[in-house]
N, C-alpha and C. Protein backbone atom coordinates (compact mmCIF):
# COMPACT_ATOMS: atom_id res chain seq x y z
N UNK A 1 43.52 31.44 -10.47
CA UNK A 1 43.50 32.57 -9.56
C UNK A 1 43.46 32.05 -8.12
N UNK A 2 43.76 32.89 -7.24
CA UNK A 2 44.15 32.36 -5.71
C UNK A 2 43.38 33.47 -5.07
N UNK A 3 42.78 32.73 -3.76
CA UNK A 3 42.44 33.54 -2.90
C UNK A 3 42.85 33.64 -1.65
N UNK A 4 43.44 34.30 -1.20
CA UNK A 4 43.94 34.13 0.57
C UNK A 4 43.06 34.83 1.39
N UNK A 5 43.53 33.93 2.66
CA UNK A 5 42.63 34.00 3.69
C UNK A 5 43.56 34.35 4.98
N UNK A 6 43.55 35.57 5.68
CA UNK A 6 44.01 35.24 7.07
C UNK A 6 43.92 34.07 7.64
N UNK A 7 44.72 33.57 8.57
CA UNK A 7 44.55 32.60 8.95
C UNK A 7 44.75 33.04 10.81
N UNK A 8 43.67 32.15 11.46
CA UNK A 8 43.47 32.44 12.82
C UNK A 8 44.78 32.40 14.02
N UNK A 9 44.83 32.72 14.65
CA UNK A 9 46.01 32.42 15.66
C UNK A 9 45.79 30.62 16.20
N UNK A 10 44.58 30.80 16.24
CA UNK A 10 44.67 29.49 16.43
C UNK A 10 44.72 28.09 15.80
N UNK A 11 44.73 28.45 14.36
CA UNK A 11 45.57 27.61 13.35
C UNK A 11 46.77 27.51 13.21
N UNK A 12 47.19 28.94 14.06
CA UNK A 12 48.87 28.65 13.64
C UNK A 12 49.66 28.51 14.44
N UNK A 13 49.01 28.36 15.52
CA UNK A 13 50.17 28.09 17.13
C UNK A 13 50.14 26.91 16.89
N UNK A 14 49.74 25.67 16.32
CA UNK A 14 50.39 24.65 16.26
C UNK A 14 51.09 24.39 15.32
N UNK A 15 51.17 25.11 14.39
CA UNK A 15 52.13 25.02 12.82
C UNK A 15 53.64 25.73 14.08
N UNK A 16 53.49 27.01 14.87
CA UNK A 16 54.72 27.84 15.21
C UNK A 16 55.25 26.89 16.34
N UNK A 17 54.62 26.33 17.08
CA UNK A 17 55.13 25.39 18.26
C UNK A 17 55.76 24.26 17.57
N UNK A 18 55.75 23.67 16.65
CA UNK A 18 56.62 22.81 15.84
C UNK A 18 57.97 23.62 15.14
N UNK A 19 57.42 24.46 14.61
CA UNK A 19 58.74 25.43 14.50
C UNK A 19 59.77 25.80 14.77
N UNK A 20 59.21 26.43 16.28
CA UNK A 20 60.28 26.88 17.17
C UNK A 20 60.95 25.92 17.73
N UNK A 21 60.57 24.25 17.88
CA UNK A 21 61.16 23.53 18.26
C UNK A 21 62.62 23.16 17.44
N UNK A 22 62.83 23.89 15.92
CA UNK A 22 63.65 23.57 15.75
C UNK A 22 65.34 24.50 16.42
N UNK A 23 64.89 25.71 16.61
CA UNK A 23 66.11 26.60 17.24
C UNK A 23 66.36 26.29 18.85
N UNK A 24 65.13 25.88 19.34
CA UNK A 24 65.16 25.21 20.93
C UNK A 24 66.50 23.91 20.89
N UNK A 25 66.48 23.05 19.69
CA UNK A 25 67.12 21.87 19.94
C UNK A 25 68.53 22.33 19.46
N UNK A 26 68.38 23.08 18.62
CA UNK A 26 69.99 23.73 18.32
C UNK A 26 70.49 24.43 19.47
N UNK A 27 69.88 25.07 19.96
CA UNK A 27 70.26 26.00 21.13
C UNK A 27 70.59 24.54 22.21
N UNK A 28 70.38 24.00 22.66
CA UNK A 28 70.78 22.90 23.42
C UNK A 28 71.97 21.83 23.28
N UNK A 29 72.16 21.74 21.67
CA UNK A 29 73.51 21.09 20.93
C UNK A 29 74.65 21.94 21.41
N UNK A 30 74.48 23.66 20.89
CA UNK A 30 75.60 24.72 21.02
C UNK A 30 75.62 25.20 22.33
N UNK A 31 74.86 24.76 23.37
CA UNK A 31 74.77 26.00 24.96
C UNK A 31 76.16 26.13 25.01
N UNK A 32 76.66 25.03 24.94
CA UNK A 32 78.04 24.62 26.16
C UNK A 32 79.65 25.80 25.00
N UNK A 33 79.24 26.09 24.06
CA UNK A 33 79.95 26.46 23.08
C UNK A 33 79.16 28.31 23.02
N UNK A 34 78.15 28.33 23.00
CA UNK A 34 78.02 29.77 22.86
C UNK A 34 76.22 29.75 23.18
N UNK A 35 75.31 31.02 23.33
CA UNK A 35 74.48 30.77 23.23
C UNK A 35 73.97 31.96 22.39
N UNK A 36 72.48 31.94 22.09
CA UNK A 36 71.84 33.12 21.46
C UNK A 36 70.21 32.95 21.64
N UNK A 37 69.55 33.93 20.74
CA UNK A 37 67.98 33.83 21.35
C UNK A 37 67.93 34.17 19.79
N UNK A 38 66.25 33.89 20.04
CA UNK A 38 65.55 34.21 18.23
C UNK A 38 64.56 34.93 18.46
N UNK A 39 63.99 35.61 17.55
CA UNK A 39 63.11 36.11 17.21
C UNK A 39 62.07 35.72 16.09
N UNK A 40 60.92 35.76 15.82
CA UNK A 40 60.24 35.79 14.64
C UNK A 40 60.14 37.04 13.87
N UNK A 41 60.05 37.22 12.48
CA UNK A 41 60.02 38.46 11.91
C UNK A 41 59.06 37.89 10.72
N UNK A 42 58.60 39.46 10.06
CA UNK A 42 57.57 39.07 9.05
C UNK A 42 56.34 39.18 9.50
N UNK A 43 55.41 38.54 8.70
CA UNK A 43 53.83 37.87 8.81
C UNK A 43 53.89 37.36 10.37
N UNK A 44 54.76 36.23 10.80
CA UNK A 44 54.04 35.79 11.68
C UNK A 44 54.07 36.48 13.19
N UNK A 45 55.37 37.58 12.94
CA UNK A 45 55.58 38.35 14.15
C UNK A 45 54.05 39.15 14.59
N UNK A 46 54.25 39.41 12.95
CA UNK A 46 52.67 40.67 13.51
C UNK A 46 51.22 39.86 13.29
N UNK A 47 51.43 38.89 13.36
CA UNK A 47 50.14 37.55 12.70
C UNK A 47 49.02 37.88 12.07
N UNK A 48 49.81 37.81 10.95
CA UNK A 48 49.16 38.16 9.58
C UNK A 48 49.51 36.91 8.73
N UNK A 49 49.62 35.78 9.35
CA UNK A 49 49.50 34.96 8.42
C UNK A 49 48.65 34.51 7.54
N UNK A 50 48.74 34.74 6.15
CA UNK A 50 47.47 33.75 4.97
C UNK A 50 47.83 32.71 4.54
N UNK A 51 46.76 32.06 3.90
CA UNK A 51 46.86 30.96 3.26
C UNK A 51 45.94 30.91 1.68
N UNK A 52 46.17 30.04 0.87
CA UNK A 52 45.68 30.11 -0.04
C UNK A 52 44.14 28.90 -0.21
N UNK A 53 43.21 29.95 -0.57
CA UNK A 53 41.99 28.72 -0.39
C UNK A 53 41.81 28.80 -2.21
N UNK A 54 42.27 27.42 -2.26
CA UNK A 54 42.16 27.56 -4.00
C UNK A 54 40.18 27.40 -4.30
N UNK A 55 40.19 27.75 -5.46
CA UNK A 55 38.65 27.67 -5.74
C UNK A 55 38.40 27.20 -7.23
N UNK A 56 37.43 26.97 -7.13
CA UNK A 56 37.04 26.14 -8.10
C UNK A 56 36.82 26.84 -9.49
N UNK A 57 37.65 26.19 -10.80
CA UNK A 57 37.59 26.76 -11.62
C UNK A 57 35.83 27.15 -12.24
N UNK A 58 35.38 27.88 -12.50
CA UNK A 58 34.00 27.44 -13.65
C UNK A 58 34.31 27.90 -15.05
N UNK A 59 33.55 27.15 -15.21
CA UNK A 59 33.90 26.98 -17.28
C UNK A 59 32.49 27.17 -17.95
């Protein structure tokens, strides 16, 4: 069985700042050819991100 946990904003701005670095570097390959912008959608738009805190079986 699993339990989730919200997880804080401030756990996850460093998980999303690695992230976003990946459409930043694409966007810099393609400028000269076209450009565009992103968005986040989902959990992390409205930051509701969880995680799973596994727990310990008892027997």
């Amino acid at each position: 069985m699993h339990n989730f946990i919200y997880v804080t904003k401030k756990e996850a701005q460093p998980i999303k700042n690695e992230l976003y670095q990946i459409p930043f570097e694409i966007q810099d390959i393609v400028r000269k050819f076209f450009t565009f912008q992103f968005t986040p959608v989902g959990s992390s738009s409205d930051n509701i991100i969880t995680k799973i805190m596994k727990i310990p079986l008892a027997y």
